[in-house]
Protein backbone atom coordinates (compact mmCIF):
# COMPACT_ATOMS: atom_id res chain seq x y z
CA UNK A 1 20.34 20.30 -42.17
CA UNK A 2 23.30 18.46 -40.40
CA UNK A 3 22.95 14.57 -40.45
CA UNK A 4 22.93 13.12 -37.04
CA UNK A 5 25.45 10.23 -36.97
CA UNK A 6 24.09 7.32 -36.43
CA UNK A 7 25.62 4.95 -34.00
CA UNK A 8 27.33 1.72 -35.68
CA UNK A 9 29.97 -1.18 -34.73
CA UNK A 10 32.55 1.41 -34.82
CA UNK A 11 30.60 3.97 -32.62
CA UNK A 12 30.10 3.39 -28.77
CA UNK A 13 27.42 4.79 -27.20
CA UNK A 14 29.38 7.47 -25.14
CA UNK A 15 30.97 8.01 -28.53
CA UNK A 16 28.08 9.49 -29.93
CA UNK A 17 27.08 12.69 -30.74
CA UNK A 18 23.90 11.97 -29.04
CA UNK A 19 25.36 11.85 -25.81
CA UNK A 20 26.32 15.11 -26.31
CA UNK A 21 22.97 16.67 -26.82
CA UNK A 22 20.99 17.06 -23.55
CA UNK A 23 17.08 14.94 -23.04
CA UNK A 24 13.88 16.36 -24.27
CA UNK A 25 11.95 18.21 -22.02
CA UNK A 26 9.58 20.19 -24.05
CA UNK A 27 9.64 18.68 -27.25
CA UNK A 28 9.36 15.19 -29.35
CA UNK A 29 12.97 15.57 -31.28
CA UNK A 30 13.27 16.08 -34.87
CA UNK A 31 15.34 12.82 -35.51
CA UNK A 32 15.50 9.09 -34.69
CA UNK A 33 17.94 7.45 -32.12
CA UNK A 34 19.78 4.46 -32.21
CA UNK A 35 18.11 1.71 -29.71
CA UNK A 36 21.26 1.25 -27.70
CA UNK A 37 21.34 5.25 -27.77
CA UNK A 38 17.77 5.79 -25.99
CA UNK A 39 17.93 2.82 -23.80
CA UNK A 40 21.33 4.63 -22.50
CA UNK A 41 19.64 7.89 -22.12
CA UNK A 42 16.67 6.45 -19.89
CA UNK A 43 18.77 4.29 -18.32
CA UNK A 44 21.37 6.93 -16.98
CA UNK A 45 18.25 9.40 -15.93
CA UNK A 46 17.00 6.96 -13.01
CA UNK A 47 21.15 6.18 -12.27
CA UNK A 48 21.24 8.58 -8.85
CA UNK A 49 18.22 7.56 -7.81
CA UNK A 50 17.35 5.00 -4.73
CA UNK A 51 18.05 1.27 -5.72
CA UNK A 52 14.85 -0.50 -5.30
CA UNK A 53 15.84 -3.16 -2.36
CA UNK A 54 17.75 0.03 -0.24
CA UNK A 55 13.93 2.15 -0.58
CA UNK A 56 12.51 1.11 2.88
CA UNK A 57 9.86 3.66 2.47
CA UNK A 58 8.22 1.81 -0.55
CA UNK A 59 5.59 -1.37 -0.01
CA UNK A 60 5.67 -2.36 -3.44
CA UNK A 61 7.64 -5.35 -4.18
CA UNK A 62 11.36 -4.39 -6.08
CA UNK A 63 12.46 -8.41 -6.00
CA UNK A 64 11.28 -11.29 -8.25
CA UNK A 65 12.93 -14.55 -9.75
CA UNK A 66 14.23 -15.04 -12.53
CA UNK A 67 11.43 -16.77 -13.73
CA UNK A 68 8.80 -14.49 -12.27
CA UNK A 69 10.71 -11.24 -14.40
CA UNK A 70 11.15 -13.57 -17.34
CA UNK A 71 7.57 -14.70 -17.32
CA UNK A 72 6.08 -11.03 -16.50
CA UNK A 73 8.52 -9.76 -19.73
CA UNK A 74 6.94 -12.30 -22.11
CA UNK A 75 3.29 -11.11 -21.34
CA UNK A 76 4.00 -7.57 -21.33
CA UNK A 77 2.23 -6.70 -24.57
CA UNK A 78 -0.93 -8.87 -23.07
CA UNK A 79 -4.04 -6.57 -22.36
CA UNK A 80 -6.05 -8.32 -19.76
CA UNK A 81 -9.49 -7.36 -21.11
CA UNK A 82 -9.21 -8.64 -24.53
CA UNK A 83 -10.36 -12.32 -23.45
CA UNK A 84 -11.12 -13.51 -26.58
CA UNK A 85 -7.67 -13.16 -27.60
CA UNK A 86 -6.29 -14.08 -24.35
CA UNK A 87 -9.10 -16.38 -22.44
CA UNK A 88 -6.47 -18.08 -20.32
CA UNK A 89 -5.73 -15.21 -18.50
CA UNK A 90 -8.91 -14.35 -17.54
CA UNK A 91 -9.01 -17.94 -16.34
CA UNK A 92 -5.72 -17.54 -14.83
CA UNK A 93 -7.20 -13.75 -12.93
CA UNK A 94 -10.54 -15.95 -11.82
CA UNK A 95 -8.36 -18.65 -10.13
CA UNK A 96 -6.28 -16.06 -8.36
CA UNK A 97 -9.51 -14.71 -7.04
CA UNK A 98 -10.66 -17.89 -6.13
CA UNK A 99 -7.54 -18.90 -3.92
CA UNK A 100 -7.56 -15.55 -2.41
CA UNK A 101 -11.30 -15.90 -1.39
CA UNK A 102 -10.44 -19.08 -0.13
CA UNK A 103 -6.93 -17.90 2.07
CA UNK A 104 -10.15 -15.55 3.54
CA UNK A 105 -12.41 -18.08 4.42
CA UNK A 106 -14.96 -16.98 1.86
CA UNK A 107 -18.49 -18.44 2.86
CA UNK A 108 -19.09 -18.33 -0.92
CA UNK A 109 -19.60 -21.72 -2.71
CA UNK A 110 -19.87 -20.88 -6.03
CA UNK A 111 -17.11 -22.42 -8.44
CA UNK A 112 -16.16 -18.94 -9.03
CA UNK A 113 -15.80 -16.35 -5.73
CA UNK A 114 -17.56 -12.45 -6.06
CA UNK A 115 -13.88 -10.61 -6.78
CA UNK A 116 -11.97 -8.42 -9.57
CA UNK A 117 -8.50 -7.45 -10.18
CA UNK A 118 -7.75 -3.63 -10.14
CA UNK A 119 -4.52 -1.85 -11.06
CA UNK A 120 -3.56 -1.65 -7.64
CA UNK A 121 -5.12 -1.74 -3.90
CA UNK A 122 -6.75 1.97 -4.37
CA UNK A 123 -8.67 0.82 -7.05
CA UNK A 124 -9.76 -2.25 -5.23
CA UNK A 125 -10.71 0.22 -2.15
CA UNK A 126 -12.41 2.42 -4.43
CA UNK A 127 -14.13 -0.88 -5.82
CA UNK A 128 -15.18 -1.69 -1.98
CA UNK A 129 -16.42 1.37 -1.54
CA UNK A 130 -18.79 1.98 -4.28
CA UNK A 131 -20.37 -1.38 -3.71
CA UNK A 132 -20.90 -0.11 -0.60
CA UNK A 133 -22.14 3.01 -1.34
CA UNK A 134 -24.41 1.43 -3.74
CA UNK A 135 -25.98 -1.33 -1.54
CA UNK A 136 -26.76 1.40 0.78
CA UNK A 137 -28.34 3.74 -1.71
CA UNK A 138 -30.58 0.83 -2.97
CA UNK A 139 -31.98 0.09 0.11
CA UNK A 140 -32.90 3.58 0.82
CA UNK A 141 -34.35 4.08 -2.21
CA UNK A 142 -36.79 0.89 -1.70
CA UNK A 143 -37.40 1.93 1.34
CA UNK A 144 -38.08 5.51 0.23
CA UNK A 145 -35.91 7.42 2.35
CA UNK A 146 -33.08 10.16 1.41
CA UNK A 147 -29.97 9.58 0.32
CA UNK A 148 -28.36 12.24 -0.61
CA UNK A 149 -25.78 12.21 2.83
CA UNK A 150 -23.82 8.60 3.02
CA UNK A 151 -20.93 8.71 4.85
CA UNK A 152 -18.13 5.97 5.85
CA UNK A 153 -16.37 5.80 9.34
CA UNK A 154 -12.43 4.59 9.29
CA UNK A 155 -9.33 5.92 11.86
CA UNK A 156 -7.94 8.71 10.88
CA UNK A 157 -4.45 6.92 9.55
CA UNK A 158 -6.32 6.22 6.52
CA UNK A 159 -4.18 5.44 3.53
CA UNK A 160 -4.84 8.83 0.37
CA UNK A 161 -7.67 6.78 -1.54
CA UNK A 162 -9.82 6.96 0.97
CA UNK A 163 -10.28 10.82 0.61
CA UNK A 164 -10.46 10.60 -2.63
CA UNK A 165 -12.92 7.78 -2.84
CA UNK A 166 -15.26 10.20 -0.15
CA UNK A 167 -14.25 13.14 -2.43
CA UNK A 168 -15.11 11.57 -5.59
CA UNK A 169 -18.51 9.71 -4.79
CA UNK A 170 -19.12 12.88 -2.23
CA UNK A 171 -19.37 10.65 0.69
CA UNK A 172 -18.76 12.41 4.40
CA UNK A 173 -15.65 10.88 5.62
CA UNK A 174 -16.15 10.43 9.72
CA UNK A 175 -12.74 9.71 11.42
CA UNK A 176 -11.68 8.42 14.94
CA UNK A 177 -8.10 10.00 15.92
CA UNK A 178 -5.65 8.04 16.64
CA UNK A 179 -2.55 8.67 19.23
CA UNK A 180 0.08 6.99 21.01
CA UNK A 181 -2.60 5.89 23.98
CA UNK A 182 -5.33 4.64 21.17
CA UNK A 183 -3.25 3.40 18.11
CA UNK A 184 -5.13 2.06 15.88
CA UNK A 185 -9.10 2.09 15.53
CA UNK A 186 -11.57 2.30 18.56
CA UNK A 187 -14.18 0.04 18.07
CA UNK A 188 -16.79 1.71 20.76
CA UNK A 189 -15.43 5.54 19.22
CA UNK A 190 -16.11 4.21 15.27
CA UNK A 191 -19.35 2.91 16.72
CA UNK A 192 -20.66 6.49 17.99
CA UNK A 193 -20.06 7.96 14.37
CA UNK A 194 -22.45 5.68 12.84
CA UNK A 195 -25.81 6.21 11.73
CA UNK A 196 -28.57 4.98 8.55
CA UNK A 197 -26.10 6.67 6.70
CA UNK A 198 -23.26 4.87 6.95
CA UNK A 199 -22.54 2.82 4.07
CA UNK A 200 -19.68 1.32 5.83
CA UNK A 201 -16.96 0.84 8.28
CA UNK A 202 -13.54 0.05 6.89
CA UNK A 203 -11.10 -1.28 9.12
CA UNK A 204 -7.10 -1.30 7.98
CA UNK A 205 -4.95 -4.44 8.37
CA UNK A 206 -1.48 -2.81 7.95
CA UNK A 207 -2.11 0.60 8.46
CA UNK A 208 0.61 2.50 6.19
CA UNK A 209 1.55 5.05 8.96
CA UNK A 210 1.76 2.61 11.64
CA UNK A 211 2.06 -1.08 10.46
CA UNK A 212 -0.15 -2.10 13.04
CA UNK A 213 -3.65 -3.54 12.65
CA UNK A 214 -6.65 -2.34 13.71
CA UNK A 215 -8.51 -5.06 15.66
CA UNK A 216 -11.53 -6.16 12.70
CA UNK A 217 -12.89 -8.56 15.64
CA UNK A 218 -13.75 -6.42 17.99
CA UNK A 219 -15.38 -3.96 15.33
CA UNK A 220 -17.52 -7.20 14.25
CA UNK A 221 -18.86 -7.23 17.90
CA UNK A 222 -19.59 -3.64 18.42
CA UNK A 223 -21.25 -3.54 14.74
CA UNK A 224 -23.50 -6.57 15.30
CA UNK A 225 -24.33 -5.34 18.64
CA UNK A 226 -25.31 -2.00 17.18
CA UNK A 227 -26.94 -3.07 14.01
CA UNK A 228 -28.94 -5.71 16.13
CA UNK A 229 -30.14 -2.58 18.22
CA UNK A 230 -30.77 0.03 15.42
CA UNK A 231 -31.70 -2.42 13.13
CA UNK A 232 -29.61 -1.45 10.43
CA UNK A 233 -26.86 -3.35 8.44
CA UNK A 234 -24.06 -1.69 8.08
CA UNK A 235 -20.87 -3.73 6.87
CA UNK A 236 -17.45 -3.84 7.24
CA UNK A 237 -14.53 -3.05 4.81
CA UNK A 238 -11.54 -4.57 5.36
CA UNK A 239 -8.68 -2.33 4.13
CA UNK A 240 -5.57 -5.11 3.93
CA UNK A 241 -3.64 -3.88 1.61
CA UNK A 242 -0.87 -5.15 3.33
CA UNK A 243 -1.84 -7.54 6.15
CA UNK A 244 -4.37 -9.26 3.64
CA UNK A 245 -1.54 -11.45 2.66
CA UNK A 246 0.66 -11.42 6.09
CA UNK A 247 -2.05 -12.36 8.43
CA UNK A 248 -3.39 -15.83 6.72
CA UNK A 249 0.57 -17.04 6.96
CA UNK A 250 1.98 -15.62 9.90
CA UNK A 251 -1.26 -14.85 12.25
CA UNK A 252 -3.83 -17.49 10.71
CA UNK A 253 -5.34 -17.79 13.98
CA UNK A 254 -6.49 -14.16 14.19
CA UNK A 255 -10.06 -13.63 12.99
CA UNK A 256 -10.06 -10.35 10.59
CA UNK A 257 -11.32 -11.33 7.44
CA UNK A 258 -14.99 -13.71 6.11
CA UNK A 259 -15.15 -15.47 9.33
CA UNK A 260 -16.48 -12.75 10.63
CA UNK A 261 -20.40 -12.29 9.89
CA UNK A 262 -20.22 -8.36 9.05
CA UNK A 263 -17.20 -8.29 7.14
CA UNK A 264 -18.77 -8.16 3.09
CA UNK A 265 -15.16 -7.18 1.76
CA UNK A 266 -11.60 -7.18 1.60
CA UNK A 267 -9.32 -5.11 -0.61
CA UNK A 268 -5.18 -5.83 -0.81
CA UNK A 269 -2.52 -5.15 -2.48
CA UNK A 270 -0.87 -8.09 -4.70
CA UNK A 271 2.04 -5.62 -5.65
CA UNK A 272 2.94 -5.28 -1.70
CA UNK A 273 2.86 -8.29 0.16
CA UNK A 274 1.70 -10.36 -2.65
CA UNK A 275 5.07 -10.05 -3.91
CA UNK A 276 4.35 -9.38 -7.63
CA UNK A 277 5.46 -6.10 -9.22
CA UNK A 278 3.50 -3.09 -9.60
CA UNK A 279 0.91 -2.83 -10.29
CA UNK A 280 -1.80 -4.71 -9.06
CA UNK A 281 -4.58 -5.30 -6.71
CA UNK A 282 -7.75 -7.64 -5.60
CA UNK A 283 -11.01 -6.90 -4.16
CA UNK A 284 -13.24 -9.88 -3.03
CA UNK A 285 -17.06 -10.00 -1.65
CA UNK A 286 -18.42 -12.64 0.64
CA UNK A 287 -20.44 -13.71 -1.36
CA UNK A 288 -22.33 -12.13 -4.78
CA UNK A 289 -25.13 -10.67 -3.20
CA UNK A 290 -22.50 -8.38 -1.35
CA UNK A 291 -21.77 -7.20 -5.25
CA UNK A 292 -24.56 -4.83 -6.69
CA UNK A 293 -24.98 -5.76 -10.45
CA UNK A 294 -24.63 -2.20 -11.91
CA UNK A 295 -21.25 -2.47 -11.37
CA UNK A 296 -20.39 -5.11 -14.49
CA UNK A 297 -20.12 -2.94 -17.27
CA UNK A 298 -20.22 -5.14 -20.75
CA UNK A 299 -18.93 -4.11 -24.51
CA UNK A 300 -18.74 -6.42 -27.66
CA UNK A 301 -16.40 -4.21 -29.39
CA UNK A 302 -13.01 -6.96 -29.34
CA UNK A 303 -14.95 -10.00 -30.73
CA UNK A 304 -17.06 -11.39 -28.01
CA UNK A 305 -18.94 -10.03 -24.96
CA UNK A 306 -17.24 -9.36 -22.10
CA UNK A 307 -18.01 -8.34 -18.76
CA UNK A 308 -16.10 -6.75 -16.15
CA UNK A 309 -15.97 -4.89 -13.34
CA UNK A 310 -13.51 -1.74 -12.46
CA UNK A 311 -12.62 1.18 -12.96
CA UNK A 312 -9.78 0.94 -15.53
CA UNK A 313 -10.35 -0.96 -18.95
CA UNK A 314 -7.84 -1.99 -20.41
CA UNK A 315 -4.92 -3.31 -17.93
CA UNK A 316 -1.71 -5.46 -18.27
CA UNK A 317 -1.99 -8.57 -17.65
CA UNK A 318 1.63 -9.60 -16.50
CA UNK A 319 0.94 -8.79 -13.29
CA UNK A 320 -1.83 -11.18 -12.97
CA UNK A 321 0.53 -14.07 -14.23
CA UNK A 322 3.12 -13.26 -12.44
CA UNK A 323 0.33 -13.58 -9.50
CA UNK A 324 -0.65 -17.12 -10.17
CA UNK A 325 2.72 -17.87 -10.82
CA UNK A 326 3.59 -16.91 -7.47
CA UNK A 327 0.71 -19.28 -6.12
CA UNK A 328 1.87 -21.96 -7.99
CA UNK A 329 6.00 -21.31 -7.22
CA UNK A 330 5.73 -20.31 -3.27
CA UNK A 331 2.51 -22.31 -2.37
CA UNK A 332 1.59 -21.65 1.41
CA UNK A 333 4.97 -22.72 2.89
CA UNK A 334 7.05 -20.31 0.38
CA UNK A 335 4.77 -17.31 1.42
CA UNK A 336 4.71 -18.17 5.22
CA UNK A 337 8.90 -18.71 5.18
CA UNK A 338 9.06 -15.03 2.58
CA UNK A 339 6.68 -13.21 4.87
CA UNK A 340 8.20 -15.11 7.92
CA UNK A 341 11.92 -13.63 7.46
CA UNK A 342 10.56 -10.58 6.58
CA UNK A 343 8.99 -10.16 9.97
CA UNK A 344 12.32 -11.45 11.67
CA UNK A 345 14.63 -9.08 10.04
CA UNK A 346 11.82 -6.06 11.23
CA UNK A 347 12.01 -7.20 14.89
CA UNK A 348 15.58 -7.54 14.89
CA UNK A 349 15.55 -3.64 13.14
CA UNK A 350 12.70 -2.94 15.46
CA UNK A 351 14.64 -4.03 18.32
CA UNK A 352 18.46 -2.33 17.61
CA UNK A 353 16.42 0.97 17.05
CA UNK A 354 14.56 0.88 20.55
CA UNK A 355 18.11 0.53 21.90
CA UNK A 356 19.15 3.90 20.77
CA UNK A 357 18.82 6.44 23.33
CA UNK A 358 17.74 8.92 21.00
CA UNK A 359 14.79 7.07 19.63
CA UNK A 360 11.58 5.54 21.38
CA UNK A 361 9.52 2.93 19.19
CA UNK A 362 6.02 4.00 18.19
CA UNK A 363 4.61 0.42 19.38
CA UNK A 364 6.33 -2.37 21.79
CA UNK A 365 5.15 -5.28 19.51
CA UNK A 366 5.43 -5.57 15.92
CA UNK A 367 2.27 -7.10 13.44
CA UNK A 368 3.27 -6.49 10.08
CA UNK A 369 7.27 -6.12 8.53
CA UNK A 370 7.15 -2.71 8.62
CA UNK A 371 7.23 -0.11 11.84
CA UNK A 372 7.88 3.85 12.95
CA UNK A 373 10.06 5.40 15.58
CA UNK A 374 10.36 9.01 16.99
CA UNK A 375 12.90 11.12 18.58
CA UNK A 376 13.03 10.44 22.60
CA UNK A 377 11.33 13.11 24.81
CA UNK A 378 13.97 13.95 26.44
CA UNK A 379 16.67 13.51 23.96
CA UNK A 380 14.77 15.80 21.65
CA UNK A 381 14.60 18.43 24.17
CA UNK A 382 18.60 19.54 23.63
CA UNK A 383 18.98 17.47 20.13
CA UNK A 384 20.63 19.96 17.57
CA UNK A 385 19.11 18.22 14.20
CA UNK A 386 15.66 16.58 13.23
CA UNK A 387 14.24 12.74 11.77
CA UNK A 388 14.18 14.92 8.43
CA UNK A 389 18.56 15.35 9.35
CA UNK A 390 18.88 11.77 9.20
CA UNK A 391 16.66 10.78 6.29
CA UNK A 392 18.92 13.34 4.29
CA UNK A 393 21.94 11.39 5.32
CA UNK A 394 21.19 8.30 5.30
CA UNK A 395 20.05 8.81 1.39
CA UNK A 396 23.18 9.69 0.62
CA UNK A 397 24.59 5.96 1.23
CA UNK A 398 21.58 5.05 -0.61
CA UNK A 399 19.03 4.09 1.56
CA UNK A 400 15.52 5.78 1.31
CA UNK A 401 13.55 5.81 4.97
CA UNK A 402 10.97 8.49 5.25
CA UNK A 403 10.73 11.04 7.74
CA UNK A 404 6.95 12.68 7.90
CA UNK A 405 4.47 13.52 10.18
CA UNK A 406 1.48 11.93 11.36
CA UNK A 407 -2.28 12.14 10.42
CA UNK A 408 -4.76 14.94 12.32
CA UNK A 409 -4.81 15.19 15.97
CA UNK A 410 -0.99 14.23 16.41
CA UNK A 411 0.29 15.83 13.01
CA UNK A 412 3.17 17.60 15.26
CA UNK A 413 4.70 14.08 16.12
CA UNK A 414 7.43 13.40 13.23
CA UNK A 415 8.23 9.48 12.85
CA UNK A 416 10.27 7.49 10.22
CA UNK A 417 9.14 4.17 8.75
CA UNK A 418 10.93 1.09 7.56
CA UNK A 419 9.38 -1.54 5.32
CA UNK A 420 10.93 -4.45 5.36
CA UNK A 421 9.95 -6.64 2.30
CA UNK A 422 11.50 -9.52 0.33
CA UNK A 423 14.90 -8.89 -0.71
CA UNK A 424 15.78 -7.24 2.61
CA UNK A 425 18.39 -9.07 4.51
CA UNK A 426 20.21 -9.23 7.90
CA UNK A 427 23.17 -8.41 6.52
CA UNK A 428 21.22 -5.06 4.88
CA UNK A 429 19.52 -4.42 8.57
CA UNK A 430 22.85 -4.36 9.73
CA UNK A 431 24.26 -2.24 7.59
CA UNK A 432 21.58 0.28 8.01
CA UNK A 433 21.77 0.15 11.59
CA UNK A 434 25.51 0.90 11.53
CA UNK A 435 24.67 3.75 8.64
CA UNK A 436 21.92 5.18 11.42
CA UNK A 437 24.64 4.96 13.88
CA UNK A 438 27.13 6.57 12.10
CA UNK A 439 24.55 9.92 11.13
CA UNK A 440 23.84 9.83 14.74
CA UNK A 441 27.32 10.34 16.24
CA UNK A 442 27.94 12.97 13.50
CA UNK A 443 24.80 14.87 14.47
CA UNK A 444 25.64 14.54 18.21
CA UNK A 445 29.01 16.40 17.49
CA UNK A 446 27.20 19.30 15.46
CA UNK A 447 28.07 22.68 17.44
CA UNK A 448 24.94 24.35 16.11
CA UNK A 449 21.54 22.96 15.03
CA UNK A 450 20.29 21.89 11.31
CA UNK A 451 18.36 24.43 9.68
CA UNK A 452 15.90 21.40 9.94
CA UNK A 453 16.14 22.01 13.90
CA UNK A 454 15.83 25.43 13.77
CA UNK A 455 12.65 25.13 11.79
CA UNK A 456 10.85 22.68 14.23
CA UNK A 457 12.00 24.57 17.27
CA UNK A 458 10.31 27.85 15.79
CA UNK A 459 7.46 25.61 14.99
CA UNK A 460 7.21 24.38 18.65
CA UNK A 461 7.58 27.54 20.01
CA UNK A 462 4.10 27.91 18.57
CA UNK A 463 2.69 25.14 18.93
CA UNK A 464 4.00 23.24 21.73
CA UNK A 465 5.79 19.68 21.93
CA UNK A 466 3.43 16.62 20.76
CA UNK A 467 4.61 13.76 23.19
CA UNK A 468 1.67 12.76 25.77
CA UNK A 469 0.91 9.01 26.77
């Protein structure tokens, strides 16, 4: 059998024979690597790919400090469910609850608020949702009617683990369309799909197709009205995986979360906004009647009893210091000036982009760092290439900004989305903007169209155009 050579101080790394030898794909190999070797390996895989800070179509966060990274590094070996090894963090994971509870107006006045962590903000949805679901089932079970048929009412720009919660728990998911005259949720419309069995209505605050908000005041009018009439008590959801930690320092006047009496949840994202890396998320109840008790699950299998409540187990628990840390680091004035010129550089992107003759803003104002644009009308009517032309392009200078098409009832419209997050600059805007520019004078000199045109034009040929107002 040959000996592989081993990598020493007189052999570099691209001196290797291992560098030679193409990655595993099927099978574990037969011999050890050098250290320097693999790193070199993995490393140069994920080399072509998107830098983090030029992927606008990501929410999660791609910048922390120096201390945040070196912190996060230190703890990554920590698993958050082994408290009696590591009690400090679950301290440290109560606290962050507590604070967010408290940026949420939480009418609860217990030392420690109704809330868990989860992996990320699907998992805290999914956590919403099956207290939810379970609250309902247990009061139609005392009051022995069915319930075999709950179902949950939400726009139809619902973010993926939404369906699969419905999917999963087999819960009828009732949607209200949106469209470019009714953006974001209907109040009255969500209202007119409720019944005694629905376990919920869940709100988004930064919807993920859109960035805008749908308006969680207005739905806590319409609900109490109707719940006062029917008299049943169906609850609010507040999906803010992303406004959950814009709104409190950039809109604190705007009533969306506990302050309002039908609102029993609220799920976000602490990976997004939050500004800690992936993954993690937080789900907190008004209070901890809102949180049915079948959901704590305890063992006594790692040396004391411990109680928890989620999905997942065992989780890392770097992402929960590197949480707290950012509580302690930022405070409320760091968050409100991150979130703040995040916000400004969107406008000002928001802004240059409606100036382009070839592209019409999905929304006039702006509520979250993030927003989506289509083609003009009329432009698109002789335009030779596609939003999918100018994605392809524009990733080849690095920068990732999605071209896709939008949920049921308007799925011919085709948008892109920018997500402007912390580590985005105006000196980055403007060299997108110029990099947009650029694509578009080369596609406005193309003689014939993009296969991508040709594509959409056969497509509208049967189907028709999407733009009404």
């Amino acid at each position: 059998m040959k000996n592989e050579t081993r990598a020493n101080a007189t052999t570099t790394v691209f001196g290797s024979e291992k560098m030679l030898t193409p990655a595993p794909t099927q099978t574990i190999p037969q011999h050890k690597t050098t250290p320097e070797i693999a790193y070199q390996m993995v490393k140069d895989e994920t080399y072509p790919q998107t830098q983090p800070r030029l992927n606008l179509a990501t929410f999660v966060t791609t910048y922390m400090d120096e201390y945040a990274t070196r912190l996060m590094n230190e703890a990554i070996d920590v698993n958050y469910i082994d408290e009696t090894e590591y009690p400090r963090v679950a301290v440290m994971c109560g606290r962050c609850i507590n604070i967010l509870a408290n940026l949420w107006h939480t009418p609860e006045k217990a030392e420690w608020k109704a809330g868990a962590v989860g992996i990320g903000s699907s998992e805290a949805c999914m956590l919403g949702g099956v207290a939810a679901w379970l609250r309902w089932r247990a009061k139609r079970k005392a009051a022995g009617k069915p319930y075999d048929k709950p179902n949950l009412v939400m726009s139809s720009a619902f973010q993926i683990v939404w369906e699969k919660f419905c999917q999963l728990w087999q819960i009828e998911m009732r949607t209200v369309p949106i469209s470019l005259k009714n953006q974001t949720l209907d109040a009255e419309a969500a209202i007119k799909l409720c019944d005694e069995n629905t376990i919920c209505v869940v709100p988004i605050v930064g919807v993920t197709w859109t960035g805008l908000n749908d308006d969680v005041e207005a739905l806590d009018r319409a609900i109490d009205a109707f719940n006062k009439k029917t008299g049943y008590d169906i609850p609010i959801h507040v999906d803010a995986a992303s406004g959950g930690f814009i709104l409190p320092f950039l809109q604190p006047e705007v009533k969306w979360d506990f302050r309002l009496k039908w609102v029993w949840s609220i799920s976000t994202s602490g990976h997004k906004y939050g500004l800690v890396y992936p993954g993690l998320g937080w789900v907190v109840w008004s209070d901890k009647s809102c949180l049915p008790g079948e959901m704590s699950f305890s063992v006594n299998y790692l040396g004391a009893s411990i109680t928890q409540v989620g999905l997942n187990f065992s989780r890392p628990a770097a992402q929960i210091l590197g949480q707290y840390y950012n509580f302690i680091r930022l405070g409320f004035d760091g968050y409100r000036e991150v979130q703040q010129n995040s916000m400004d550089v969107a406008c000002y992107c928001h802004e240059q982009i409606g100036r382009m003759k070839c592209f019409r803003n999905y929304a006039e104002e702006m509520q979250n760092p993030l927003f989506i644009w289509y083609m003009d009308p009329e432009y698109d009517k002789t335009a030779k290439w596609t939003l999918y032309d100018l994605q392809a392009v524009l990733q080849q200078s690095g920068w990732m900004v999605p071209a896709y098409t939008m949920p049921k009832d308007i799925e011919k419209m085709v948008v892109m989305r920018i997500v402007v997050r912390q580590g985005m600059s105006r000196d980055m805007a403007d060299m997108l903007l110029n990099d947009i520019q650029n694509a578009v004078a080369g596609f406005e000199k193309l003689k014939y169209p993009t296969q991508s045109r040709l594509d959409y034009e056969a497509q509208i040929k049967q189907k028709g155009r999407v733009y009404t107002h």
